[in-house]
Protein backbone atom coordinates (compact mmCIF):
# COMPACT_ATOMS: atom_id res chain seq x y z
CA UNK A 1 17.41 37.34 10.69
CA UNK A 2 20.01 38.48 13.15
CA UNK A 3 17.86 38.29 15.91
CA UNK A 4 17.61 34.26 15.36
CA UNK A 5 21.57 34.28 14.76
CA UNK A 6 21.84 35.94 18.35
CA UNK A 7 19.73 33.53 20.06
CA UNK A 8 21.49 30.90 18.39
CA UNK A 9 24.89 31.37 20.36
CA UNK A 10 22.96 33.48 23.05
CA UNK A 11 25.68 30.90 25.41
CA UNK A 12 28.68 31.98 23.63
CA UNK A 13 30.83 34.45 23.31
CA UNK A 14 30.32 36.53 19.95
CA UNK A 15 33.61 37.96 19.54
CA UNK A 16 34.78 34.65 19.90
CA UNK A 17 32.75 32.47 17.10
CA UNK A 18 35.29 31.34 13.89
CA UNK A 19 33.78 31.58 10.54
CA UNK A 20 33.36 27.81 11.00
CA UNK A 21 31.09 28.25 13.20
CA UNK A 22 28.94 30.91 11.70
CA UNK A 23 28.60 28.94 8.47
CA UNK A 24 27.68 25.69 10.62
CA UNK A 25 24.69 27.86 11.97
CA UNK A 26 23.93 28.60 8.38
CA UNK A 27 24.25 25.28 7.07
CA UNK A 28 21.72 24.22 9.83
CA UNK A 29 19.32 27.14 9.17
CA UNK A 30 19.10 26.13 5.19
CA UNK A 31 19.04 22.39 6.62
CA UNK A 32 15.90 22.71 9.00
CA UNK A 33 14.23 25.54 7.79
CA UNK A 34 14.70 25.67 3.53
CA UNK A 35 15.23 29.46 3.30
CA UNK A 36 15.76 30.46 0.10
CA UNK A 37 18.52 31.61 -1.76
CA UNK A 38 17.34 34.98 -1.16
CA UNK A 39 17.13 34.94 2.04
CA UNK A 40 20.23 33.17 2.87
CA UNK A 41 22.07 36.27 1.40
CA UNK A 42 20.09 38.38 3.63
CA UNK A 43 21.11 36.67 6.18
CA UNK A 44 24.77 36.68 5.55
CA UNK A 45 24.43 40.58 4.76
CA UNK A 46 22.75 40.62 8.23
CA UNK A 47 25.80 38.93 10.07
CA UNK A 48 28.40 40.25 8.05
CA UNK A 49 26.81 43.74 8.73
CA UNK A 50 27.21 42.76 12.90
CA UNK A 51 30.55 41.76 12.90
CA UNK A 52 32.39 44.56 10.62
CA UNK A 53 30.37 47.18 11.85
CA UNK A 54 29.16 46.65 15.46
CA UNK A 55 31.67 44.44 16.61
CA UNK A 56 34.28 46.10 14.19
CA UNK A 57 35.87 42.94 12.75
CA UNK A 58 38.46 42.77 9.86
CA UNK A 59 35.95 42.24 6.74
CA UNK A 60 38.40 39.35 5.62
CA UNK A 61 37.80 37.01 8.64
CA UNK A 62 34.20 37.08 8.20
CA UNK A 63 33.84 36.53 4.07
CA UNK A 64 31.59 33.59 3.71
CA UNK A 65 30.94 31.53 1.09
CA UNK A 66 27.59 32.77 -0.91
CA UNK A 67 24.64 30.22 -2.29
CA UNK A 68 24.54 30.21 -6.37
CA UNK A 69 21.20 30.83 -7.49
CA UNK A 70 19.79 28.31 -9.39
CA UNK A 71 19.68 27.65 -12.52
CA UNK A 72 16.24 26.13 -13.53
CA UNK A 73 15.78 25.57 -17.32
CA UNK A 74 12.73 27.49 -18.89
CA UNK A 75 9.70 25.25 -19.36
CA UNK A 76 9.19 24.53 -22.85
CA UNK A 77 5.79 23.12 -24.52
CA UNK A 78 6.17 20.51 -27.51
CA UNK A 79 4.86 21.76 -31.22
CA UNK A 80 1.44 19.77 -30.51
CA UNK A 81 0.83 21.35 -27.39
CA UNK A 82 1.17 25.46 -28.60
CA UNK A 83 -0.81 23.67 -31.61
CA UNK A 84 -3.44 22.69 -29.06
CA UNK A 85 -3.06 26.12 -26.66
CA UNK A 86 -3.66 28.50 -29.56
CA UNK A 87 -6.09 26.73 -30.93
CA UNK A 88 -8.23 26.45 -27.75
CA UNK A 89 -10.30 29.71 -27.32
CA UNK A 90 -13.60 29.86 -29.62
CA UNK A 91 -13.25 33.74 -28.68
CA UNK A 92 -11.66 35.28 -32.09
CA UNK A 93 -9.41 38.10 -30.31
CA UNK A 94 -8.49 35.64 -27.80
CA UNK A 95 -7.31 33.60 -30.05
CA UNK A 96 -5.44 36.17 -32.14
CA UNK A 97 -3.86 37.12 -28.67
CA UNK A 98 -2.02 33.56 -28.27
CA UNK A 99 -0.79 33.71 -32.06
CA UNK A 100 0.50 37.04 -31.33
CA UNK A 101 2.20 35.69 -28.42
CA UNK A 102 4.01 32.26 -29.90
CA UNK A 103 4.77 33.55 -33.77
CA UNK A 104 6.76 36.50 -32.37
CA UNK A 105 8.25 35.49 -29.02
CA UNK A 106 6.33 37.90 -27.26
CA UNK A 107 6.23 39.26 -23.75
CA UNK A 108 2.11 39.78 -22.05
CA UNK A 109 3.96 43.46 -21.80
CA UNK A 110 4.49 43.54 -25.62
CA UNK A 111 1.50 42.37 -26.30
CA UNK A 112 -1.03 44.45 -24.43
CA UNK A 113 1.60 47.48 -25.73
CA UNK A 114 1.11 46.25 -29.33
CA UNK A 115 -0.47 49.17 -31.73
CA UNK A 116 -2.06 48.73 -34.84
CA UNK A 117 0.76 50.30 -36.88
CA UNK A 118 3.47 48.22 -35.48
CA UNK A 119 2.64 45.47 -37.66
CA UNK A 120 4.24 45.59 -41.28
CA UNK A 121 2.85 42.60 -43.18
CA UNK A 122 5.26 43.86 -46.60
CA UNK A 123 8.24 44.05 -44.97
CA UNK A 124 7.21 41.55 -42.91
CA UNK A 125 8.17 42.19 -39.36
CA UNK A 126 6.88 43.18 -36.11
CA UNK A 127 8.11 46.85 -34.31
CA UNK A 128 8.07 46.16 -30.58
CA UNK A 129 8.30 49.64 -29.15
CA UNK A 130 10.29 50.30 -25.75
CA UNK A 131 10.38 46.78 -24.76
CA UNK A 132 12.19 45.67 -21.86
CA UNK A 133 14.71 48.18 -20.75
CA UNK A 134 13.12 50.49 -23.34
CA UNK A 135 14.78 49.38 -25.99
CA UNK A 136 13.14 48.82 -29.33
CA UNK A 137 13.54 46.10 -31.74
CA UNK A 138 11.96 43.85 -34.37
CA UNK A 139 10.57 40.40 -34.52
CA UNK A 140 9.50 38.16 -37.11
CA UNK A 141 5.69 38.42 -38.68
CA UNK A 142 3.89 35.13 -38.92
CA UNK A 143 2.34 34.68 -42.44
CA UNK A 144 -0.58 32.27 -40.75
CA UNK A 145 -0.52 34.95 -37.73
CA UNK A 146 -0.97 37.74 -40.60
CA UNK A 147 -3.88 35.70 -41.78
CA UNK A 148 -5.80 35.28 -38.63
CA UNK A 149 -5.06 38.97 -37.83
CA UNK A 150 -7.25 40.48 -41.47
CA UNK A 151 -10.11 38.83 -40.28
CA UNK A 152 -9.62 39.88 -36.40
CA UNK A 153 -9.06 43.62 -37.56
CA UNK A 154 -12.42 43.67 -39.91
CA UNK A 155 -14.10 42.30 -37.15
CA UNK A 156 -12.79 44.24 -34.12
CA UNK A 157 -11.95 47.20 -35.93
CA UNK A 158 -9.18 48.62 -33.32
CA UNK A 159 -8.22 52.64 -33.29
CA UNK A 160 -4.84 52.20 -31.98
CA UNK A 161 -3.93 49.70 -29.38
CA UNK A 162 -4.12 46.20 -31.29
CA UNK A 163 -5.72 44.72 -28.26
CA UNK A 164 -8.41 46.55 -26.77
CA UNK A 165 -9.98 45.67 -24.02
CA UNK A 166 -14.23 45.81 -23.93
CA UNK A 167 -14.41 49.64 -22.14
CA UNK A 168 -11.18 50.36 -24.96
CA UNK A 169 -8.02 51.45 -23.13
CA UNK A 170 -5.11 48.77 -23.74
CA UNK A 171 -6.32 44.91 -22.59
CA UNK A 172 -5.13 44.37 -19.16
CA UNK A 173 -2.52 41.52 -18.19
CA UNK A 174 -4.70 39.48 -16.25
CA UNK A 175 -6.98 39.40 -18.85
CA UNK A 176 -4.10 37.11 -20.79
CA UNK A 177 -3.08 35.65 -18.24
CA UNK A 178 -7.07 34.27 -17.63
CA UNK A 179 -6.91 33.60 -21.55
CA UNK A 180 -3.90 31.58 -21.37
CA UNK A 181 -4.87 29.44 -18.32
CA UNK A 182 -8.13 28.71 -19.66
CA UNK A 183 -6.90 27.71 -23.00
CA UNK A 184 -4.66 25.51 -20.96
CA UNK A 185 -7.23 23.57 -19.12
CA UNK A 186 -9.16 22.74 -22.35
CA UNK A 187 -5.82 22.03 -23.91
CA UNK A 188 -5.05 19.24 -21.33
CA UNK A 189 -1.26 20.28 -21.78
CA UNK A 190 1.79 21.11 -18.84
CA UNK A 191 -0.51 22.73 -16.37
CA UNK A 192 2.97 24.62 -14.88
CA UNK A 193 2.52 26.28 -18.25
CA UNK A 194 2.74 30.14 -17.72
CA UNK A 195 2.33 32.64 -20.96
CA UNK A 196 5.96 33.31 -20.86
CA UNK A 197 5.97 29.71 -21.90
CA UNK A 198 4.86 30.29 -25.26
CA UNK A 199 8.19 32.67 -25.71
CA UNK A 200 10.28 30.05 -24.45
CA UNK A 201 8.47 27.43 -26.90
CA UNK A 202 8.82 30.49 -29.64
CA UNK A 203 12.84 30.08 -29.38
CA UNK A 204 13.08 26.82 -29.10
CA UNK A 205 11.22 25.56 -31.64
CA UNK A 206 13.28 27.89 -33.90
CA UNK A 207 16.18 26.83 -32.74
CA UNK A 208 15.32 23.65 -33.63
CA UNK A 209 14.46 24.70 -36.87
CA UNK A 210 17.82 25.37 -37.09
CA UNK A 211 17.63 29.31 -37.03
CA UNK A 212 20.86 30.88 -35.83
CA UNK A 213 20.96 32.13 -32.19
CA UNK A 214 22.06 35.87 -33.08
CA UNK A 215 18.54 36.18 -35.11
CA UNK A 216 16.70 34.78 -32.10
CA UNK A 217 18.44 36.62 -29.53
CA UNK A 218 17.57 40.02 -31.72
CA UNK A 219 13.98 38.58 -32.04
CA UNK A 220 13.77 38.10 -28.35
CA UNK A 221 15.88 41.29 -27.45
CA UNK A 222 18.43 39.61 -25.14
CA UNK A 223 21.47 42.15 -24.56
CA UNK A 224 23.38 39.57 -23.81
CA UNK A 225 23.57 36.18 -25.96
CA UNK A 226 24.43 34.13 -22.47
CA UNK A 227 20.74 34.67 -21.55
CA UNK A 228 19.51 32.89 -25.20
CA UNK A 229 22.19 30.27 -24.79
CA UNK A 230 19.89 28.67 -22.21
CA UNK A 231 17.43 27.42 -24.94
CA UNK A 232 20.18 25.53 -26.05
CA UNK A 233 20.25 23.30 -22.99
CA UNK A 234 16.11 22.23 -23.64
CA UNK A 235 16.76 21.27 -27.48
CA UNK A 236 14.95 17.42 -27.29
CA UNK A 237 18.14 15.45 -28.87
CA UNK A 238 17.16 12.92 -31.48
CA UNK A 239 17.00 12.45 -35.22
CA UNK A 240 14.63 14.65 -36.33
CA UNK A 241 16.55 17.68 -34.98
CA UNK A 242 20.06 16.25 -35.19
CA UNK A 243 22.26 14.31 -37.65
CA UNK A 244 25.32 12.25 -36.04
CA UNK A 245 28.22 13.09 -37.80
CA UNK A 246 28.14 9.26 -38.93
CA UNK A 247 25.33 10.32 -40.87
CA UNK A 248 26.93 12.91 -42.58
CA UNK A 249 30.07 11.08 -43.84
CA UNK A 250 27.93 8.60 -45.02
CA UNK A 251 25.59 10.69 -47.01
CA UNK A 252 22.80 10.32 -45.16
CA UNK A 253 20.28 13.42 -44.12
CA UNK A 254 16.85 13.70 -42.61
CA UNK A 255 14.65 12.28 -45.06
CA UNK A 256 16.45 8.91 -45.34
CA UNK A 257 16.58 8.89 -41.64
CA UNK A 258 13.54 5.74 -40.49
């Protein structure tokens, strides 16, 4: 990185270049040669690093103005399609694996770390046991998913981990991740789909459903609600999901809606 910066003003005098000048060579880096966000902090780190401590420079003459990250919104399948995806594998424990994944919100992590006692069809949740950042938590049981799972457990008969794979030992995330692209394919849904895809269709669709974002941020195990509030941005806006408040001053609700 500094190395190209160097030959870039190899005719110039370093101590000499303005911060204009070093963010016009940056501009035209990003321009011609689409580095990434990453790497266009490296690069600044890189140059910043030269001038305050080779050169010596006052760090306030050489502060430069950093990218933002993007924000991309997290891809979302319709109802139909997770209909479609779950449905897809003839294999019974693949199949159970894809409920698992979309009735709870579940990570390929939680899943493949999911143990036979951690489900509690009375009380009706799901114990996810030092999930990301080790924290535990609980997520909703799926009555259908609770269903599907009797007749997976008589037939699989698993010791401990829920999902075992066929030498036992816990199943291995490229397993799922094989299980979820295949079911995909035979699907015919978003082929950018990606398993995490089903946890981002999990919160959605509840939030659709009109479930309150502090239960889905617990069910998901954000720390922070900021990172849940993004599911808010990919609700589909129309009336099915959404009355005007027209509608509601007039006495109208979703039923009478054509």
């Amino acid at each position: 990185m500094l190395i190209d910066f160097l030959k870039y003003f190899e005719n110039s005098e370093f101590e000499q270049l303005e911060k204009s000048d070093i963010e016009k060579y940056m501009f035209d880096r990003i321009k011609h040669q689409k580095i990434s966000t990453s790497k266009q902090n490296i690069m600044i780190h890189a140059i910043k690093f030269y001038y305050e401590k080779v050169l010596g420079r006052p760090r306030e003459l050489y502060e430069l103005t950093r990218p933002k990250s993007s924000k991309s919104l997290p891809n979302v399948l319709s109802v139909e399609e997770v209909q479609r995806i779950i449905n897809a594998p003839e294999n019974l424990k693949h199949q159970v694996i894809l409920y698992a994944m979309y009735s709870a919100g579940l990570r390929i992590s939680e899943v493949i770390n999911l143990r036979v006692e951690d489900i509690h069809p009375d009380e009706g949740y799901i114990f996810i046991k030092d999930a990301k950042g080790k924290k535990d938590r609980q997520t909703v049981l799926s009555e259908v998913f609770v269903e599907k799972l009797e007749v997976y457990l008589k037939r699989y008969k698993p010791s401990y981990w829920m999902f075992e794979g066929q030498e036992g030992g816990q199943y291995s995330t490229s397993s799922i991740q094989k299980i979820f692209r295949r079911a995909v394919d035979v699907a015919h849904v978003n082929p950018w789909a990606t398993p995490h895809t089903l946890r981002h269709s999990f919160a959605t669709h509840l939030l659709q459903n009109g479930v309150n974002l502090r239960y889905i941020q617990s069910m998901l195990g954000h720390a922070s609600s900021k990172t849940t509030e993004i599911y808010t941005h990919v609700m589909h806006v129309n009336n099915r999901t959404i009355l005007s408040p027209l509608d509601l001053i007039m006495g109208r609700n979703k039923k009478d809606v054509p």
